[in-house]
Protein backbone atom coordinates (compact mmCIF):
# COMPACT_ATOMS: atom_id res chain seq x y z
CA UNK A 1 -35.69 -14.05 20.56
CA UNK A 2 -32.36 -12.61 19.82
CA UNK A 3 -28.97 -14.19 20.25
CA UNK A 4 -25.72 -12.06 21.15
CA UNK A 5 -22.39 -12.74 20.05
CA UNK A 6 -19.85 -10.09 21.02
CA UNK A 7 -22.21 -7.69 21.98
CA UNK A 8 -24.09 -7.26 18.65
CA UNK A 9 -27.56 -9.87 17.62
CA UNK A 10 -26.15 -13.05 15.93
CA UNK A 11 -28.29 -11.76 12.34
CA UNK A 12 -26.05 -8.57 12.65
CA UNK A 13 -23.33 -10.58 12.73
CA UNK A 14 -24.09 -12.61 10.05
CA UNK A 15 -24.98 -9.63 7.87
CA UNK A 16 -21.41 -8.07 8.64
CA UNK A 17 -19.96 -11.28 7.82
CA UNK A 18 -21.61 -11.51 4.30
CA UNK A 19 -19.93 -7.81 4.13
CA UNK A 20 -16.69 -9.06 4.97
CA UNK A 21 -16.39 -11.78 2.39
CA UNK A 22 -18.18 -9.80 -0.31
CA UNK A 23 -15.74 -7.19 0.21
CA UNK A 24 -12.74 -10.18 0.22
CA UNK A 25 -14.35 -11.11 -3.40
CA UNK A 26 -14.38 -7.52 -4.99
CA UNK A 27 -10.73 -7.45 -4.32
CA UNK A 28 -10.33 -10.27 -5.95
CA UNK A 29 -12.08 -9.69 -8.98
CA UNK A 30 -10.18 -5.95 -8.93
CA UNK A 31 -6.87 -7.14 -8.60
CA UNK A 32 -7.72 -9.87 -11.10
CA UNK A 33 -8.53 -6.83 -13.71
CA UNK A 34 -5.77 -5.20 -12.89
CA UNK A 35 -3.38 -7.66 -13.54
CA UNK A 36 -5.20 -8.01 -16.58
CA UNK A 37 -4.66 -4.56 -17.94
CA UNK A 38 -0.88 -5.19 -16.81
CA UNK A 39 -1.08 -7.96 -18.99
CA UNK A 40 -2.75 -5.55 -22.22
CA UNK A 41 0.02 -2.89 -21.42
CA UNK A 42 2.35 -5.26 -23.20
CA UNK A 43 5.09 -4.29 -20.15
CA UNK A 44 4.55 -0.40 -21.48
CA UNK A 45 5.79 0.89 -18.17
CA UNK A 46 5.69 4.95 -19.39
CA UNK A 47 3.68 5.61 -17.12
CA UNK A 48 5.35 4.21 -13.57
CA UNK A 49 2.78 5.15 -11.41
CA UNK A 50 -0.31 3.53 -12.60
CA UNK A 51 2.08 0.33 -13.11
CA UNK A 52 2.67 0.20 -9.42
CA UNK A 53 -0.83 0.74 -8.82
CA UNK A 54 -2.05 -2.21 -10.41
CA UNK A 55 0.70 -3.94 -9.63
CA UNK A 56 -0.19 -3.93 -6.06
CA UNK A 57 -3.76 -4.01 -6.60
CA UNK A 58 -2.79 -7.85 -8.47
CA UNK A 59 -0.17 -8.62 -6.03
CA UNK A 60 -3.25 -8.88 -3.01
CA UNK A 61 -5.63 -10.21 -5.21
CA UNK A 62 -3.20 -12.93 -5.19
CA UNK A 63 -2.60 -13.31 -1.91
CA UNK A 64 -6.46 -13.40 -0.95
CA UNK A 65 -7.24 -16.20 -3.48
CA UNK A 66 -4.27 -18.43 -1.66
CA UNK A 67 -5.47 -17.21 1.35
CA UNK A 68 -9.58 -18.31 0.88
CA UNK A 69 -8.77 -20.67 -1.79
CA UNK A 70 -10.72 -23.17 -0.28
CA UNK A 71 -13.47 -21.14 0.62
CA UNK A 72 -14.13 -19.97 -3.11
CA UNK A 73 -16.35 -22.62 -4.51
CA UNK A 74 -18.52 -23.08 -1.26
């Protein structure tokens, strides 16, 4: 027997939530690496573009690790 939650089986919902949070940890782990290679450029900032790229890319790692911080090590 099948449970519903919202309209969708309570496995499909845990599936999409596994989604969810793996997607939440490959931004992380992106934006980590990118403020990483920031960190290699030695503040080279020829090329302004790519700079603001990774810059935001690092800014929302950030923000999701304060965000889920407690949720990381579960």
């Amino acid at each position: 027997s099948y449970k519903f939650y919202y309209g969708i089986s309570t496995d499909e919902a845990d599936v999409l939530a596994a989604q969810r949070w793996n997607n939440v940890l490959s931004e992380i782990i992106y934006g980590l690496k990118c403020a990483k290679k920031l960190q290699d450029m030695d503040y080279n900032y020829k090329d302004k573009e790519s700079t603001k790229k990774l810059t935001k890319s690092s800014q929302r790692s950030f923000e999701l690790i304060g965000k889920h911080l407690f949720s990381l090590w579960d």
